[in-house]
Protein backbone atom coordinates (compact mmCIF):
# COMPACT_ATOMS: atom_id res chain seq x y z
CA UNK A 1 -56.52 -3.09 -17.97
CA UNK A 2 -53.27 -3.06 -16.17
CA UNK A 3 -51.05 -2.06 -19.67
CA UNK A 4 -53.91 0.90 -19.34
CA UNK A 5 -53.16 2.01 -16.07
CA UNK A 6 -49.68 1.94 -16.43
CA UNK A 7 -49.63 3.83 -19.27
CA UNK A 8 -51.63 6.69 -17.56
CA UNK A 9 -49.28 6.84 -14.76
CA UNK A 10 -48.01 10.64 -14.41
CA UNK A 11 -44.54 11.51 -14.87
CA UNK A 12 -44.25 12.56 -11.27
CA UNK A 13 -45.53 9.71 -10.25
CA UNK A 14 -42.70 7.45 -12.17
CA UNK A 15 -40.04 9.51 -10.88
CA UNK A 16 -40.62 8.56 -7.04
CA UNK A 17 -41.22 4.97 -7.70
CA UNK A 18 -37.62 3.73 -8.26
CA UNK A 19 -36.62 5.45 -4.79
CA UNK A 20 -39.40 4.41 -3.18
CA UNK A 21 -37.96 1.36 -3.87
CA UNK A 22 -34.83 1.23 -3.18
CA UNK A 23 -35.40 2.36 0.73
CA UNK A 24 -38.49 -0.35 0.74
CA UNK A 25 -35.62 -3.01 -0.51
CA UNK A 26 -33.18 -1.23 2.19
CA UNK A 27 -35.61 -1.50 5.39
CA UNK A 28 -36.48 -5.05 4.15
CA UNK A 29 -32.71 -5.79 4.43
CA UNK A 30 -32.58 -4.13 7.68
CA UNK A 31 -36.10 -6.24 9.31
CA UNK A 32 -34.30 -9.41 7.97
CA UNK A 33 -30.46 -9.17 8.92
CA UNK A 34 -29.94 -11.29 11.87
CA UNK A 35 -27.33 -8.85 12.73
CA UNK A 36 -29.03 -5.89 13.18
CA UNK A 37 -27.45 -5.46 16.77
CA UNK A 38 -24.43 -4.99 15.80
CA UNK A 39 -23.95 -0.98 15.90
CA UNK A 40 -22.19 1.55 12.64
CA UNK A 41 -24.13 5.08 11.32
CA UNK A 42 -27.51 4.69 11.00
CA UNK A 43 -27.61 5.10 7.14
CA UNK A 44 -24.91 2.34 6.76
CA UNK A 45 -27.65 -0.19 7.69
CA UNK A 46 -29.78 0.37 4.21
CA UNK A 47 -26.96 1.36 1.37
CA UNK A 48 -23.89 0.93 0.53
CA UNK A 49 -24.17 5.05 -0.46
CA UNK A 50 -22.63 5.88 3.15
CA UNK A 51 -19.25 4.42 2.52
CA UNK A 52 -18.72 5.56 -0.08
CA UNK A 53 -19.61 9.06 0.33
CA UNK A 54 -17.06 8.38 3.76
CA UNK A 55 -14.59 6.99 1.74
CA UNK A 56 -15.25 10.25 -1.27
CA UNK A 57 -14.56 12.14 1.77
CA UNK A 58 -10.36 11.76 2.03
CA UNK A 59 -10.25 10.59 5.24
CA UNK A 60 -12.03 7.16 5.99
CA UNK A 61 -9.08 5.97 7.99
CA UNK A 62 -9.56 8.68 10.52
CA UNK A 63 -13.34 7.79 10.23
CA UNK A 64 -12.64 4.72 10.66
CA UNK A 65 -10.29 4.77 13.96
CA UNK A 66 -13.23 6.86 15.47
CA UNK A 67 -16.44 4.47 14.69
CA UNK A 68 -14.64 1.52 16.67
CA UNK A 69 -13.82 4.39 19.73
CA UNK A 70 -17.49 4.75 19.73
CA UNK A 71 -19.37 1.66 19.16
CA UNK A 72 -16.77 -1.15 19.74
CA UNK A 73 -14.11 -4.08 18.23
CA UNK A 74 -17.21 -4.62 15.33
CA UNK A 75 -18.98 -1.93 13.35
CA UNK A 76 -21.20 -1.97 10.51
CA UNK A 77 -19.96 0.37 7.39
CA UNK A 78 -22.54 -1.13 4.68
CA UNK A 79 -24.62 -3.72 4.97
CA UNK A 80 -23.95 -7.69 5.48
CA UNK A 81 -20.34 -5.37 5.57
CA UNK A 82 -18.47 -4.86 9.09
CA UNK A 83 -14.97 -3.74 10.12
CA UNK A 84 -13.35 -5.07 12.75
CA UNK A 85 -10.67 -4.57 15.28
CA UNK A 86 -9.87 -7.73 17.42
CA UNK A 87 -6.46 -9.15 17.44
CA UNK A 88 -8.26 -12.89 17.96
CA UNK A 89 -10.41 -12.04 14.46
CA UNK A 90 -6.98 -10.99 12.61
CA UNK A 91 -5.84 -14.74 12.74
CA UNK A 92 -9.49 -15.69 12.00
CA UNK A 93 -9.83 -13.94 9.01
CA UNK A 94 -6.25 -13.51 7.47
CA UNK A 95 -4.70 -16.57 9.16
CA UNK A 96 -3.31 -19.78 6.41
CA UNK A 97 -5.53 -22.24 5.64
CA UNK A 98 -8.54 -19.91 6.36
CA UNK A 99 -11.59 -20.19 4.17
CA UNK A 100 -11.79 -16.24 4.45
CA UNK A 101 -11.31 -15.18 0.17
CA UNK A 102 -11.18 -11.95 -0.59
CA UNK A 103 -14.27 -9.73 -1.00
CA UNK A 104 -15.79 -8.54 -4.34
CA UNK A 105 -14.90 -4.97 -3.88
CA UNK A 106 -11.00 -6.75 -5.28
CA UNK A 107 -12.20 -7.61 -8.40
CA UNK A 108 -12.37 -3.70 -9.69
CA UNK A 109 -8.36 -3.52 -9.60
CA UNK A 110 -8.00 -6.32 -12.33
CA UNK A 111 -9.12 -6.71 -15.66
CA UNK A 112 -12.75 -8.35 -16.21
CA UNK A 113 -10.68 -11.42 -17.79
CA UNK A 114 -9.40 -13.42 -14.29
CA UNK A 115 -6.79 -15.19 -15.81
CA UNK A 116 -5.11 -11.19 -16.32
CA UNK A 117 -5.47 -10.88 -12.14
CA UNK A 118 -2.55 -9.80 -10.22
CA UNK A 119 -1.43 -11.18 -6.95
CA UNK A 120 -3.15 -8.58 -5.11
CA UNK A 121 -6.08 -8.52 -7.27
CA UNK A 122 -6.66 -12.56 -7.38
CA UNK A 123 -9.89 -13.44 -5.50
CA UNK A 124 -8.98 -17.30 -6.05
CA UNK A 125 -7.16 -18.35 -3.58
CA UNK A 126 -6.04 -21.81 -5.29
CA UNK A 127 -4.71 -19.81 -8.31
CA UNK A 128 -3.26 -17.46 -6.40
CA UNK A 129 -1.57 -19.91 -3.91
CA UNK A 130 0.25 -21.58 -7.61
CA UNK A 131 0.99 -17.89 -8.99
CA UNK A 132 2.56 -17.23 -5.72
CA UNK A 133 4.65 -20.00 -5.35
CA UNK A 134 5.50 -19.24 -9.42
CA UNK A 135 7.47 -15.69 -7.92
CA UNK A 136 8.31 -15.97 -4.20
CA UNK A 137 12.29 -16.43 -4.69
CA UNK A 138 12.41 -13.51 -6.38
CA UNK A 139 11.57 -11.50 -3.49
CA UNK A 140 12.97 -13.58 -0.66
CA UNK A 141 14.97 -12.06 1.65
CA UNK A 142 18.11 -14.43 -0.10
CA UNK A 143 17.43 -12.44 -3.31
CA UNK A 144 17.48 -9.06 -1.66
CA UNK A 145 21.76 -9.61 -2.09
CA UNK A 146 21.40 -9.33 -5.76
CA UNK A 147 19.06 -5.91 -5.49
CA UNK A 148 21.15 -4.07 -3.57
CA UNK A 149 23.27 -2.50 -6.16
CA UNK A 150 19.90 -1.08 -7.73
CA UNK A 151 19.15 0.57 -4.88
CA UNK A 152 22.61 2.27 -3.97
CA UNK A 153 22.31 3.70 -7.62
CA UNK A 154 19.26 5.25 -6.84
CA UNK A 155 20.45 6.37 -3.30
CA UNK A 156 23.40 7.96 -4.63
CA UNK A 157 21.37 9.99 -7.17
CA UNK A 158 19.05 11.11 -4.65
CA UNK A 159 21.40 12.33 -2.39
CA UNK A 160 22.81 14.18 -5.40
CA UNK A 161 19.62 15.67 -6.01
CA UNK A 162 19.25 17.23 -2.51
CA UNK A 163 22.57 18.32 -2.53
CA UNK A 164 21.81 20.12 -5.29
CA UNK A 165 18.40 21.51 -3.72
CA UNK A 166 20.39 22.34 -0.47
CA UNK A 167 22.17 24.72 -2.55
CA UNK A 168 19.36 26.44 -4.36
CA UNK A 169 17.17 27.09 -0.55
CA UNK A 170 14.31 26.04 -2.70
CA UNK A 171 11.40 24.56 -0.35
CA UNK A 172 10.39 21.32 -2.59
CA UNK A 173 7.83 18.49 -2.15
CA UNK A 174 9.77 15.93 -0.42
CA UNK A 175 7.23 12.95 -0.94
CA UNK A 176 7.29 13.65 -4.04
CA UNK A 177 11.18 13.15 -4.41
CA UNK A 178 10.79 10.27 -2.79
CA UNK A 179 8.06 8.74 -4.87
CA UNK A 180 10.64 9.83 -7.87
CA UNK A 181 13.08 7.65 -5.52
CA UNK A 182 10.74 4.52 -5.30
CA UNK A 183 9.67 4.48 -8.75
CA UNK A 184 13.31 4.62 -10.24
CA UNK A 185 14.36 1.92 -7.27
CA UNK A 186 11.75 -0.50 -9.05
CA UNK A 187 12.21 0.24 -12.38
CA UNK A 188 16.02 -0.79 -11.73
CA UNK A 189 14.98 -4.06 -9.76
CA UNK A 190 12.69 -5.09 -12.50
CA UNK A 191 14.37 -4.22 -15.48
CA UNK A 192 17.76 -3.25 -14.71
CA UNK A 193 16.73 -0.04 -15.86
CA UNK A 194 15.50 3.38 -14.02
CA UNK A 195 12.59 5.55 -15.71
CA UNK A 196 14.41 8.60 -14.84
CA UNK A 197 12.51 10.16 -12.46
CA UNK A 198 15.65 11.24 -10.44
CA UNK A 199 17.16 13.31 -13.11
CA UNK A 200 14.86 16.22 -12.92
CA UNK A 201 12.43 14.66 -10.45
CA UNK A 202 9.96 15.32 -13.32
CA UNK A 203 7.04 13.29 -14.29
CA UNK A 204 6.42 14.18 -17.83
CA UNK A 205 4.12 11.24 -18.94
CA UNK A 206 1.74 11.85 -16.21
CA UNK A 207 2.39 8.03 -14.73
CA UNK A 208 2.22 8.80 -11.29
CA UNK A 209 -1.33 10.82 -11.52
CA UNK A 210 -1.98 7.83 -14.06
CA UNK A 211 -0.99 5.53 -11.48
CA UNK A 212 -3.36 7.59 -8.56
CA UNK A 213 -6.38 8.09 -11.25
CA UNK A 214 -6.40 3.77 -11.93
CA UNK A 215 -6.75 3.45 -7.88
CA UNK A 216 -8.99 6.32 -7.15
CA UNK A 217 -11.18 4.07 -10.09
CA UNK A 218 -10.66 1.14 -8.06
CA UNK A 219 -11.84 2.13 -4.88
CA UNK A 220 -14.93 3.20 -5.70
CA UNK A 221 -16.06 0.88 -8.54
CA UNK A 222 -15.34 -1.80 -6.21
CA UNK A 223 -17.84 -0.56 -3.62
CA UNK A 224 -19.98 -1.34 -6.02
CA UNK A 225 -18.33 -4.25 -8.57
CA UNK A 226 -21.27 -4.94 -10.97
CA UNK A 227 -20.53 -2.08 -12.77
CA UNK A 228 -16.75 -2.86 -13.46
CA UNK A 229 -17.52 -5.06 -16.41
CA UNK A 230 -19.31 -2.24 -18.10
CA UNK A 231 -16.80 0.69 -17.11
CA UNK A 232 -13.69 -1.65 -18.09
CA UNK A 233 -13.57 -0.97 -21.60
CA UNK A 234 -14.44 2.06 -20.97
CA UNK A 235 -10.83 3.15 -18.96
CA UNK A 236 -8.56 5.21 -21.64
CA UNK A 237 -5.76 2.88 -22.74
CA UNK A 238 -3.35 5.82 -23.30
CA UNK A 239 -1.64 8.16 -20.95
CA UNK A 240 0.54 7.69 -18.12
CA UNK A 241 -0.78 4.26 -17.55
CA UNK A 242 -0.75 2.93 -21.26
CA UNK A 243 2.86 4.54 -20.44
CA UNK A 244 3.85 1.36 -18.29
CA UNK A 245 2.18 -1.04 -20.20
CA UNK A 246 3.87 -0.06 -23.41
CA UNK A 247 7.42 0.34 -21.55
CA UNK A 248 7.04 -3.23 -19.79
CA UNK A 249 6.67 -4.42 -23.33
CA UNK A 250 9.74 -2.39 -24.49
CA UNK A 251 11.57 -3.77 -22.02
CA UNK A 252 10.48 -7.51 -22.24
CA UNK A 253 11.41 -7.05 -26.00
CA UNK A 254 14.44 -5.14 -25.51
CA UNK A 255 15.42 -8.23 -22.98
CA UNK A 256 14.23 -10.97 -25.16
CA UNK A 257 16.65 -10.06 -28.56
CA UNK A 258 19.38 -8.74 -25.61
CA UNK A 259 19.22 -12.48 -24.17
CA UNK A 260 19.45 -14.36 -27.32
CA UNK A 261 22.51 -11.90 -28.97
CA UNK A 262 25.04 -14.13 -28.85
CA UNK A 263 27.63 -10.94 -28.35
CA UNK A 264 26.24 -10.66 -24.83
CA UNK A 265 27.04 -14.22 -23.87
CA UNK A 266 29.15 -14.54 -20.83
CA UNK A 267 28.27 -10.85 -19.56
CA UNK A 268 26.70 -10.57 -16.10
CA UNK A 269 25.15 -7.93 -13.97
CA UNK A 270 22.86 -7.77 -10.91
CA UNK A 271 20.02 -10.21 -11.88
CA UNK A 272 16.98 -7.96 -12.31
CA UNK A 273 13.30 -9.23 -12.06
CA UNK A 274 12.65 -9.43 -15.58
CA UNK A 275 15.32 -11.47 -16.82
CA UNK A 276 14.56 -13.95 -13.92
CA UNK A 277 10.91 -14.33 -15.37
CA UNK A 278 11.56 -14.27 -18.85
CA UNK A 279 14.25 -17.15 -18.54
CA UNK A 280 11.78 -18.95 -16.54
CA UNK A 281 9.13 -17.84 -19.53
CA UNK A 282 11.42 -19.37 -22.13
CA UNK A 283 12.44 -22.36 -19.91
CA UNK A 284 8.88 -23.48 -19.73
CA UNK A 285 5.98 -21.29 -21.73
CA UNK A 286 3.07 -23.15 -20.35
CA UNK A 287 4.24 -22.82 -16.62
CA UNK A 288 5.43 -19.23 -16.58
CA UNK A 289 3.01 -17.67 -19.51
CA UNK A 290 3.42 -14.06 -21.07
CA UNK A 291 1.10 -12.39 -19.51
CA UNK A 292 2.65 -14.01 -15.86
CA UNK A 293 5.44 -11.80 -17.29
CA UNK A 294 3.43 -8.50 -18.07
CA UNK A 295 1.22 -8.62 -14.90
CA UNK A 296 4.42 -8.97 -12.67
CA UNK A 297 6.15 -6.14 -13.66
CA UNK A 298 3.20 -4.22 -13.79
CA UNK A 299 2.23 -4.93 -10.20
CA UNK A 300 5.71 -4.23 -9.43
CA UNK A 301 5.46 -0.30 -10.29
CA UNK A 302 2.12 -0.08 -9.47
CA UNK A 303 2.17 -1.03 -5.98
CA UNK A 304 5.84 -1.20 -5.38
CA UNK A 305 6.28 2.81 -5.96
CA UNK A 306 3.19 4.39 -3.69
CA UNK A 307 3.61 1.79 -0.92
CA UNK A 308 7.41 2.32 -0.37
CA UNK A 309 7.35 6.54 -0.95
CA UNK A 310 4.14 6.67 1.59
CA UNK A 311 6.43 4.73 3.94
CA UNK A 312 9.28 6.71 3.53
CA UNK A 313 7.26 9.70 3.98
CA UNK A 314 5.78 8.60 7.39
CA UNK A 315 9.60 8.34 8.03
CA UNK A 316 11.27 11.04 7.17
CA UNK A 317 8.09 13.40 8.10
CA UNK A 318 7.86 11.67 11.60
CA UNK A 319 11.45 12.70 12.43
CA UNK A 320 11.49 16.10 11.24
CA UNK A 321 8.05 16.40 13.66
CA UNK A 322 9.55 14.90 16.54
CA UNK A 323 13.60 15.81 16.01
CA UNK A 324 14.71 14.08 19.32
CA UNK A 325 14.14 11.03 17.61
CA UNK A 326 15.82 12.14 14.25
CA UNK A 327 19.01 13.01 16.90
CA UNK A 328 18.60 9.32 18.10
CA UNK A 329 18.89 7.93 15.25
CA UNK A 330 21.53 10.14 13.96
CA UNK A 331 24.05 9.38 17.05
CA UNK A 332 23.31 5.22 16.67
CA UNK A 333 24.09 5.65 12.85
CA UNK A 334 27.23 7.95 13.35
CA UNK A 335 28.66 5.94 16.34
CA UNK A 336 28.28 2.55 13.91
CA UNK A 337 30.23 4.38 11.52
CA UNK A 338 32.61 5.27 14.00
CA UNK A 339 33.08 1.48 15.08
CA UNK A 340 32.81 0.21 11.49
CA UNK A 341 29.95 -1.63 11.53
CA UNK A 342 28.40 0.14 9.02
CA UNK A 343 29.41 1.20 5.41
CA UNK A 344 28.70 3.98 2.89
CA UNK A 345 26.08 3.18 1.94
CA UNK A 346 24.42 0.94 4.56
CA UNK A 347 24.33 -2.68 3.17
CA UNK A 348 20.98 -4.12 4.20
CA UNK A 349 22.31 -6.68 6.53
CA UNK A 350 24.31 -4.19 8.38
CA UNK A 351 21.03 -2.36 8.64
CA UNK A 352 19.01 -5.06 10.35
CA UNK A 353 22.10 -4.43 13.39
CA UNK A 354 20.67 -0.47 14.08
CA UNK A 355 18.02 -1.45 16.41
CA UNK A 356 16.80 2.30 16.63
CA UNK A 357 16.61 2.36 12.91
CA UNK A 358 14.59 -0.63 12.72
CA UNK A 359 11.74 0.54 15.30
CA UNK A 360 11.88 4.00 13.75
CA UNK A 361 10.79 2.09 10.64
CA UNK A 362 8.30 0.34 12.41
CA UNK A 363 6.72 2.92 13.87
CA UNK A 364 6.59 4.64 10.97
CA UNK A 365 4.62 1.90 9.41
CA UNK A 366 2.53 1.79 12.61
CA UNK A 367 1.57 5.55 12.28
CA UNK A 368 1.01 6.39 9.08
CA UNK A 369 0.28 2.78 7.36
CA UNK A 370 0.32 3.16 3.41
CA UNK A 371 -3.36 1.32 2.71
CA UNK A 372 -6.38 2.81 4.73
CA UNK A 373 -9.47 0.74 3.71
CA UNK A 374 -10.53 -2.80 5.51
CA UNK A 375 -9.20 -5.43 4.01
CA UNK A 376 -12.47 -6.96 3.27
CA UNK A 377 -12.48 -10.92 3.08
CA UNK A 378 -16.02 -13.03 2.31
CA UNK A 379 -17.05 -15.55 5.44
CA UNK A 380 -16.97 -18.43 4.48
CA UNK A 381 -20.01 -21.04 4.15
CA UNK A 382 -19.65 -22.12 7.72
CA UNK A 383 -19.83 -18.66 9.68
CA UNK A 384 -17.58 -17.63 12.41
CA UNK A 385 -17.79 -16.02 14.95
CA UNK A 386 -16.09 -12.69 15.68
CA UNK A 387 -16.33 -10.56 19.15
CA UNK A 388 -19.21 -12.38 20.40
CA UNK A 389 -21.20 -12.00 17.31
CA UNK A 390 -21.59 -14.93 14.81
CA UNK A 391 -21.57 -13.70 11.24
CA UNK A 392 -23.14 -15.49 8.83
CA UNK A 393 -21.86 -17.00 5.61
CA UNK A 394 -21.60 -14.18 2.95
CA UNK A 395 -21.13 -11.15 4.86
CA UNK A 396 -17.94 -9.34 4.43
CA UNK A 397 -15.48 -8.74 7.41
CA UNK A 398 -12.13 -6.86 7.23
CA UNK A 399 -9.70 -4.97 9.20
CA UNK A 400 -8.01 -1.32 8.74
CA UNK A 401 -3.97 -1.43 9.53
CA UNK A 402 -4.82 2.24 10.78
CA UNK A 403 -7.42 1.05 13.26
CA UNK A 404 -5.11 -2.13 14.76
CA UNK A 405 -2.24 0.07 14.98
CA UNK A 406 -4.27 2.50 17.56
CA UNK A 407 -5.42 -0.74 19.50
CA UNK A 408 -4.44 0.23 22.91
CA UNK A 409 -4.33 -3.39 23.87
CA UNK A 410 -1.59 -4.34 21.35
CA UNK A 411 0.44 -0.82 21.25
CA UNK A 412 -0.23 0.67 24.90
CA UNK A 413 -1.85 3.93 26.20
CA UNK A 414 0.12 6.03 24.09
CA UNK A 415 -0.73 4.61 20.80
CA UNK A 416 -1.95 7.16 19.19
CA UNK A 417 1.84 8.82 19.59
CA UNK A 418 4.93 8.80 17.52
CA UNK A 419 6.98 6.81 19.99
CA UNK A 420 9.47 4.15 18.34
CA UNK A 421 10.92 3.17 21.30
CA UNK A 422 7.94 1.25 22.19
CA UNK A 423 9.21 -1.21 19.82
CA UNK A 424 12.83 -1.73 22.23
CA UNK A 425 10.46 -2.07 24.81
CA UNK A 426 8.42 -4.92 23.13
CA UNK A 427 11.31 -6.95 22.26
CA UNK A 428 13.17 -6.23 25.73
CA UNK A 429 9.67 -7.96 27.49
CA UNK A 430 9.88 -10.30 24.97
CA UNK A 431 6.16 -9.47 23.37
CA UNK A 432 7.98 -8.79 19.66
CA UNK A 433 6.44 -11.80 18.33
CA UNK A 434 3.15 -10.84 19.91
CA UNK A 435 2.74 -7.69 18.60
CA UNK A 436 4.18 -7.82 14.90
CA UNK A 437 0.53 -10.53 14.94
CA UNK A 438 -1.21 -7.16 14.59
CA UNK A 439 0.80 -5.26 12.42
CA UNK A 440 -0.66 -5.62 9.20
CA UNK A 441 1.21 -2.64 7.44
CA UNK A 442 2.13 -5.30 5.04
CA UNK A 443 -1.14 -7.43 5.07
CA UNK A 444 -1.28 -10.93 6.79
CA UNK A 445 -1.22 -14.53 6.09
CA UNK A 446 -0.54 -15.54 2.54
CA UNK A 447 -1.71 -12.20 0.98
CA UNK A 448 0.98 -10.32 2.50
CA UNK A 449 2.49 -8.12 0.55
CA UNK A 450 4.90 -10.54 -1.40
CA UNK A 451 6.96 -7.13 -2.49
CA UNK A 452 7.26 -6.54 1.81
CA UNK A 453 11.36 -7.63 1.63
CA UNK A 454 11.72 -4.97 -1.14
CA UNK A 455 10.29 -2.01 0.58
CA UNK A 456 12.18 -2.82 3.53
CA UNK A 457 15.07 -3.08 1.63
CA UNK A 458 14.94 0.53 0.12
CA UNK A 459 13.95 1.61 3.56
CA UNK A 460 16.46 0.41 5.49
CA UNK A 461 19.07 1.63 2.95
CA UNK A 462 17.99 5.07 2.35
CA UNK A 463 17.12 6.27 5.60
CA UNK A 464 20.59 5.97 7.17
CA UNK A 465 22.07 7.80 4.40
CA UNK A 466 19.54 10.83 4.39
CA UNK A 467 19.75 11.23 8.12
CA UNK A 468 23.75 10.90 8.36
CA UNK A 469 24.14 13.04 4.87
CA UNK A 470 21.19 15.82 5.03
CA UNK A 471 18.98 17.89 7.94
CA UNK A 472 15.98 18.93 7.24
CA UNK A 473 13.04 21.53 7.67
CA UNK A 474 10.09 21.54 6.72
CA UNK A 475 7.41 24.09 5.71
CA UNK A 476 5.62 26.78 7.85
CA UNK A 477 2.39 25.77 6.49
CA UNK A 478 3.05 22.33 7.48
CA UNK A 479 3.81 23.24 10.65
CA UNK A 480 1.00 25.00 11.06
CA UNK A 481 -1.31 23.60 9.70
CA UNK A 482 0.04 19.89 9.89
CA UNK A 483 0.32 16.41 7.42
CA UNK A 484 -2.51 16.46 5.53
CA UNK A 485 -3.63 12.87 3.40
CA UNK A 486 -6.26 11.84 0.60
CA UNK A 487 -7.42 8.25 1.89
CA UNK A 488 -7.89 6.20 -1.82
CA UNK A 489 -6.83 3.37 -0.65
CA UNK A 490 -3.69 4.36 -0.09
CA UNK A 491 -3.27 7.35 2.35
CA UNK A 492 -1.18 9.44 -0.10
CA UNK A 493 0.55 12.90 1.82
CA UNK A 494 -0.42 15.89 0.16
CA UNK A 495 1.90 18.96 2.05
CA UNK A 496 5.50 17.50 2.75
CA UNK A 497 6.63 20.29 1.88
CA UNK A 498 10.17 21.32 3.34
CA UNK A 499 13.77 22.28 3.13
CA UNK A 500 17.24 20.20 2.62
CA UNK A 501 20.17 21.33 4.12
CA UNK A 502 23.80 19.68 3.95
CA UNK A 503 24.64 18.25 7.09
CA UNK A 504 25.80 21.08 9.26
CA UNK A 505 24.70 23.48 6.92
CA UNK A 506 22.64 26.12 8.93
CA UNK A 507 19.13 26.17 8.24
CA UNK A 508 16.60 29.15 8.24
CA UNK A 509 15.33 31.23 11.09
């Protein structure tokens, strides 16, 4: 009798069932969450849909800043799902030792096989605590020394490439130079070897759109992670992408017969990256496996490149906006030259001496921060407690560097403002230590960023050279119309578009 009835249902009639259930599940979730006080958009409350339509939108980090202006330090954006902003829940959630792993939406930036997981990608944190400790020297700030001469190849071809622009007048994309900057400056760290990017600041295997299509999957599978298992296979293997697999393998290879030629014995060169792994690798197989290998350098372009060219972006883009501060920094540069405390080209140490050049840095980090999503962590089976609401076990909590860096609190009445010398004023009333608690540009705890030293390093070695070298000027448009970002996890400029003229050279207009 029931087959019967089922089988006479109307078409119509079938078609409205399966939403009908899906907002009868939603309200259900909504009458039983003991957290239903806690305010967000109303449609956040039933379905994960609204973020990410908010996220599909370009913008969430802008969204984001504004949903804690209006409802407070905790604010619902799915459900059991909440970002925060409270300086007291950034220890709690990202401090060492914490129980706080990281949340499910992870998993879609790593293969379905866990043992393949990078460091970012790792949701164990007892694996990724040993893989960790596997690679930390070789991004210590000690090992920086050795990386230097990598990057004052790539600085010197840069600068040869906007001298060269200079002299055409031709208005170029200057993030995109600098990403061509970034990538080369981690190929050569590495693998002792650039990809070339600087020689026509061309992209001809599509990596870098490769790169941007593999996170723009990411983002939004991992809002919803069951179906990353089935899409996996799926992902083309060729392309830009298959492009740096297949040249990490080159290389390793290359490396490998390079290593055991006994014509090369006795030669030496800056110790890159790969060769430090791949001794390790043939030291002891079991402890420092193949794929260790692969999935380090991998994660090494991947991330290394976008993080560092966003960065420099917010730099250079952030002085051209506000050129007092690009004249600041000019005069402490030129008067270090002067008194020979600097070279040509800045060494890094000399670098951490410019105290103007170190807070423009920071701020630049502050302002335009190169991830824009929460960083989403799982509470752990005992609950916490986070600005006066507990939070059960389960439910996923997470802060946006975009949203910490606008606390007033931390960063003043102004912090919404391009303002480095905020950061003089922290250390001068001795709140530095305070304050860098809240800076998460980088991450916290012990998922920071374990490539941080490196992108510092390129920073704090290019910048002094472009500013000392090169004026800029950028676009009408942009002027107008202002920077304009596409939020997919990392907040990627779209319009630095602008001019490079040789110092002293006179510019348009």
């Amino acid at each position: 009798m029931i087959l019967e009835r089922l089988l006479n249902i109307s078409p119509t009639t079938l078609l409205i069932i399966p939403p009908v259930g899906i907002l009868i599940y939603g309200f259900l979730q909504y009458l039983l969450d003991p957290l239903r006080s806690v305010p967000g958009p109303f449609l956040a409350r039933f379905s994960r849909l609204w973020y990410f339509l908010e996220i599909y939108k370009g913008s969430f980090e802008e969204t984001n800043i504004g949903l804690h202006r209006r409802y407070g330090p905790i604010v619902r954006i799915a459900p059991h799902e909440y970002s925060i902003d409270d300086v007291n829940a950034a220890r709690t959630i990202y401090g060492h030792g914490n129980a706080f792993v990281k949340a499910p939406w992870y998993q879609a930036w790593m293969p379905p096989d866990v043992n393949k997981a990078s460091l970012f990608s790792d949701l164990n944190p007892h694996r990724h605590g040993l893989q960790r400790r596997k690679f930390s020297s070789l991004y210590s700030m000690s090992a920086l020394i050795g990386y230097e001469p990598f990057v004052n190849n790539c600085t010197s071809l840069l600068c040869h490439r906007f001298n060269e622009i200079a002299q055409a007048g031709k208005t170029v994309n200057l993030q995109h130079w600098l990403q061509c900057y970034a990538f080369d400056v981690i190929g050569e760290i590495t693998f002792a070897n650039r990809f070339g990017f600087l020689d026509m600041g061309e992209d001809k295997e599509g990596v870098f759109g490769a790169i941007d299509e593999r996170g723009i999957y990411s983002t939004f599978v991992g809002i919803f992670p069951w179906i990353h298992a089935i899409l996996y296979p799926l992902l083309p293997k060729t392309g830009g992408h298959g492009y740096v697999f297949n040249y990490t393998l080159r290389q390793i290879e290359e490396r490998q017969k390079s290593l055991k030629d006994p014509r090369n014995a006795g030669r030496e060169g800056p110790p890159d990256i790969m060769t430090k792994i791949l001794l390790a690798h043939e030291a002891d197989p079991n402890k420092m496996t193949k794929i260790d290998l692969i999935t380090m350098c991998q994660s090494n372009i991947g991330a290394g490149s976008d993080t560092t060219a966003i960065t420099l972006s917010s730099i250079l883009y952030h002085l051209l906006k506000y050129p007092r501060t690009y004249q600041v920094l000019r005069n402490e540069i030129d008067t270090a030259a002067k008194e020979g405390t600097v070279s040509d080209p800045v060494t890094f140490k000399e670098a951490q001496d410019l105290p103007y050049l170190q807070a423009v840095i920071k701020e630049a980090l502050r302002m335009h921060s190169a991830t824009g999503l929460p960083m989403q962590r799982v509470v752990p089976p005992t609950g916490t407690t986070i600005a006066g609401h507990f939070i059960p076990a389960g439910s996923s909590v997470g802060i946006n560097a975009w949203v910490a860096h606008r606390n007033t609190s931390i960063y003043g009445p102004d912090a919404e403002q391009w303002r480095p010398e905020r950061w003089l004023e922290f250390e001068q009333q001795g709140r530095g230590a305070e304050v860098e608690k809240y800076a998460l540009a980088f991450g916290m705890g012990s998922r920071t960023c374990i490539g941080k030293n490196i992108s510092l390093l390129e920073m704090s070695k290019l910048v002094p050279q472009l500013v000392r070298k090169f004026d800029f000027q950028l676009d009408e448009e942009l002027e107008k119309e202002g920077l304009k970002s596409c939020n997919r996890w990392f907040v990627k400029q779209m319009n630095f578009e602008g001019k490079v003229f040789a110092r002293g050279e006179e510019k348009d207009g």
